[in-house]
C-alpha atoms as a PDB file:
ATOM      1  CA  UNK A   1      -4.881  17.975 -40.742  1.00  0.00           C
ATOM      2  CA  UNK A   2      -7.118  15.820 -38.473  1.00  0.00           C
ATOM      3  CA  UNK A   3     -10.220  15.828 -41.360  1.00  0.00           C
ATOM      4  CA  UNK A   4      -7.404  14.972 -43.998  1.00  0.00           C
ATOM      5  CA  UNK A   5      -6.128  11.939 -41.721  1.00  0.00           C
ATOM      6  CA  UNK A   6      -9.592  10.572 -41.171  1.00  0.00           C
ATOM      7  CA  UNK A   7     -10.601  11.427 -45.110  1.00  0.00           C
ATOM      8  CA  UNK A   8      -7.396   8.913 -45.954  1.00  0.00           C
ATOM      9  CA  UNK A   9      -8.401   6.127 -43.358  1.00  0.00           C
ATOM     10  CA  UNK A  10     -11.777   6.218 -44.313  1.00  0.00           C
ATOM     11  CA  UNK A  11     -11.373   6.440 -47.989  1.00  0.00           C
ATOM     12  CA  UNK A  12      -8.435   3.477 -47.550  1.00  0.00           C
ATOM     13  CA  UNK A  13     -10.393   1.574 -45.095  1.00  0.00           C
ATOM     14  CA  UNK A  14     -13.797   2.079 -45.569  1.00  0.00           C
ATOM     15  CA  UNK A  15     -15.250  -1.091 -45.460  1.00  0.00           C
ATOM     16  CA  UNK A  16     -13.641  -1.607 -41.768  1.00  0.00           C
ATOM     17  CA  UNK A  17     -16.126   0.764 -40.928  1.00  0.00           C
ATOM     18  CA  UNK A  18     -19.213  -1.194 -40.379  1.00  0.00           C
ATOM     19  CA  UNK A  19     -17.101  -3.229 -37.758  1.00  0.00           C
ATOM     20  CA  UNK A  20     -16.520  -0.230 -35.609  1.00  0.00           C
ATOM     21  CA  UNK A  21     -19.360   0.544 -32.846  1.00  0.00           C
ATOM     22  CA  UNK A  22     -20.901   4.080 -33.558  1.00  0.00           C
ATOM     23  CA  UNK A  23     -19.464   5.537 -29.881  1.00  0.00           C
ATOM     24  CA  UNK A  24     -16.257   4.920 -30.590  1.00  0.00           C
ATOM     25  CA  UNK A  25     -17.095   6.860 -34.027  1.00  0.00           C
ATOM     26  CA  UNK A  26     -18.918   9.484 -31.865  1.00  0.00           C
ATOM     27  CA  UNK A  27     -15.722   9.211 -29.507  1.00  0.00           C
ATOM     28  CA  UNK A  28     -13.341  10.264 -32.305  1.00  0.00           C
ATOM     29  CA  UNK A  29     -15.226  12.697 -33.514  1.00  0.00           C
ATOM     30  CA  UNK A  30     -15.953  14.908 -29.808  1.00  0.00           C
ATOM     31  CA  UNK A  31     -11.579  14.688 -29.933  1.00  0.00           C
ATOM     32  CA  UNK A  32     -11.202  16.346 -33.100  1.00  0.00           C
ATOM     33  CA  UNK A  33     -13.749  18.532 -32.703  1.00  0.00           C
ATOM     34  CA  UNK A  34     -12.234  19.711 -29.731  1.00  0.00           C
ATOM     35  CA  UNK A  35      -8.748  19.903 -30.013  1.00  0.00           C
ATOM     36  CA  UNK A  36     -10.265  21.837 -33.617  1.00  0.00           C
ATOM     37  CA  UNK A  37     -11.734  24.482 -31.150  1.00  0.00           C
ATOM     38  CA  UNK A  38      -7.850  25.223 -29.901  1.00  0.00           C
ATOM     39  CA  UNK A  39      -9.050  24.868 -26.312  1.00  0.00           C
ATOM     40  CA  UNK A  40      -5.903  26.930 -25.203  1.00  0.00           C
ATOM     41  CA  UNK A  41      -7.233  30.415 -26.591  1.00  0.00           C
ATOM     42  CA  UNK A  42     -11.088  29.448 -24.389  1.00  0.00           C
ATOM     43  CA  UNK A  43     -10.212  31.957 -21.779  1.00  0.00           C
ATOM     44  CA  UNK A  44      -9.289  34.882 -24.203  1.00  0.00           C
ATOM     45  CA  UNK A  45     -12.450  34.080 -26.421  1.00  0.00           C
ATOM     46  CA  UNK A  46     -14.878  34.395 -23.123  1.00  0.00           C
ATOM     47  CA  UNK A  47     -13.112  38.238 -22.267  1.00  0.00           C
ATOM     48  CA  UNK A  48     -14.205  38.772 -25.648  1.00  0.00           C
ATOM     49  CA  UNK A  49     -17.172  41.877 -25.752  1.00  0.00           C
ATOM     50  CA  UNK A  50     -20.701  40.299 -24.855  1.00  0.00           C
ATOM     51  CA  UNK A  51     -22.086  40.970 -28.772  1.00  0.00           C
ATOM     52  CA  UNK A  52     -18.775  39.446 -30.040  1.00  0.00           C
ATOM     53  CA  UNK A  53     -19.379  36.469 -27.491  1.00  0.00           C
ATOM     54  CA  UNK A  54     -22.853  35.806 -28.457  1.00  0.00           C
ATOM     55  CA  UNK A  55     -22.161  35.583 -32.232  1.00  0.00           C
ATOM     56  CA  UNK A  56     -19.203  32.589 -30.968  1.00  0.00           C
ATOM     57  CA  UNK A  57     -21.687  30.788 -29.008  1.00  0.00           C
ATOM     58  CA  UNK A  58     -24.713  31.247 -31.589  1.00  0.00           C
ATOM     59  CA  UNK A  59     -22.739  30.115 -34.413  1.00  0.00           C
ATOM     60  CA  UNK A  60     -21.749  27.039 -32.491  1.00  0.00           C
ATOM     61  CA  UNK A  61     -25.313  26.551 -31.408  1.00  0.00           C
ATOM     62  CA  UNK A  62     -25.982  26.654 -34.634  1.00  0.00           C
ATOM     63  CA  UNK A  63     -23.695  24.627 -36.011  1.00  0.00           C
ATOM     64  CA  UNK A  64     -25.037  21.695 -33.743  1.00  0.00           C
ATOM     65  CA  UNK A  65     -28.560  22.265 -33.823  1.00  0.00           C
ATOM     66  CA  UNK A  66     -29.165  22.277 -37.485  1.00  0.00           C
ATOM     67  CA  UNK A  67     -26.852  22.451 -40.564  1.00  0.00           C
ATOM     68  CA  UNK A  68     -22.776  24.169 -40.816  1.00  0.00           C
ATOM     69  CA  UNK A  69     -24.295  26.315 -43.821  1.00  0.00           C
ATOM     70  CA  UNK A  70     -26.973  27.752 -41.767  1.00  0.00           C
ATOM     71  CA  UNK A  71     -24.694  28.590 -38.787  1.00  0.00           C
ATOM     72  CA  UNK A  72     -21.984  29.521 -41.194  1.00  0.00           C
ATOM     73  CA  UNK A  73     -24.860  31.719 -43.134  1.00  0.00           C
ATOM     74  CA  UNK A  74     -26.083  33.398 -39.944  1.00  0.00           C
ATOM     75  CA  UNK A  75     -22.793  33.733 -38.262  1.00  0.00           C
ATOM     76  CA  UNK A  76     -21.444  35.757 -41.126  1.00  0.00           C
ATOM     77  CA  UNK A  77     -25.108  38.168 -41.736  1.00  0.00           C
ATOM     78  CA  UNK A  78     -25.174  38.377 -38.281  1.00  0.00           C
ATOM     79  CA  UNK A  79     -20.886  39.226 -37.654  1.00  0.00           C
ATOM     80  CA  UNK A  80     -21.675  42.138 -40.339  1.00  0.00           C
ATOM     81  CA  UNK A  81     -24.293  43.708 -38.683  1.00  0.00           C
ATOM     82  CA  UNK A  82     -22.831  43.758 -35.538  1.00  0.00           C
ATOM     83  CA  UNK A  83     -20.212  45.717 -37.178  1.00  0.00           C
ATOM     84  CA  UNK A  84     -22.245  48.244 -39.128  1.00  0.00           C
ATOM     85  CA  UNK A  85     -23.838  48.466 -35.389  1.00  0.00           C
ATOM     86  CA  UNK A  86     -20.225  49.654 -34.301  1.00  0.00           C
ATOM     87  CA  UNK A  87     -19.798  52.400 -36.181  1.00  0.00           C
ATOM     88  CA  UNK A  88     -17.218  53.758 -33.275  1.00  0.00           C
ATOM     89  CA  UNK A  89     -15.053  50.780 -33.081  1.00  0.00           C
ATOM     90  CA  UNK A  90     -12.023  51.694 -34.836  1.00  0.00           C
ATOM     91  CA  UNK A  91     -10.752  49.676 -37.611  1.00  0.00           C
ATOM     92  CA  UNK A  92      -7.533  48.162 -36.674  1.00  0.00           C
ATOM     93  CA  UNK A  93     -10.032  46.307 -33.692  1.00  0.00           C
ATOM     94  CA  UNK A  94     -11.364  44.151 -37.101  1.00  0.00           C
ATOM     95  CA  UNK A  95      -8.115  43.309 -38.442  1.00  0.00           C
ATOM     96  CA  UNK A  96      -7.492  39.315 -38.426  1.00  0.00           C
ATOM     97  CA  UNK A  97      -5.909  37.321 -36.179  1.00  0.00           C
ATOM     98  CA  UNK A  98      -2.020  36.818 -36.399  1.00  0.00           C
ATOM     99  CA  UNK A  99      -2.387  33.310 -37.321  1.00  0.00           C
ATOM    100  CA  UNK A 100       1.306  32.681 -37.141  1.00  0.00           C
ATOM    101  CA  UNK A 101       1.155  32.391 -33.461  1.00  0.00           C
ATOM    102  CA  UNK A 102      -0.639  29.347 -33.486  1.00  0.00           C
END
């Protein structure tokens, strides 16, 4: 919702841009990338196991260090080989989240 918002402003008000100071674009940005990373569910994500907890923080590395495709790319090769690693884990463990709790 917060991408679509700023896609409308920008696309409505684009040429306003180049009046605004870059922090205060940086600014807006940090917010929606944060409230994006639903800072309520941090706690449960760190008692996650330390392989599953190393892909999260890799991926966002990643993501900030060179290009979303390439974390995106590597998160995903490297999620699946962590679970071919697991051949124990039983599968009901890799079912997805109940998103309707959000």
């Amino acid at each position: 919702m917060h991408a679509l918002v700023i896609l409308l402003i920008t696309l409505g008000a684009g040429w306003l841009t180049g009046y605004l100071a870059m922090p205060a674009l940086a600014g807006l940005l940090i917010v929606t990338a944060w409230v994006m990373s639903e800072p309520h569910r941090w706690g449960e994500r760190i008692r996650l196991r330390a392989g599953d907890r190393t892909l999260l923080f890799l991926t966002m590395l990643l993501t900030i260090a060179t290009d979303l495709t390439i974390a995106i790319a590597v998160g995903t090769v490297a999620g699946l080989a962590l679970r071919l690693i697991r051949k124990d884990v039983e599968p009901e463990e890799w079912t997805p989240a109940d998103r309707s709790q959000l």
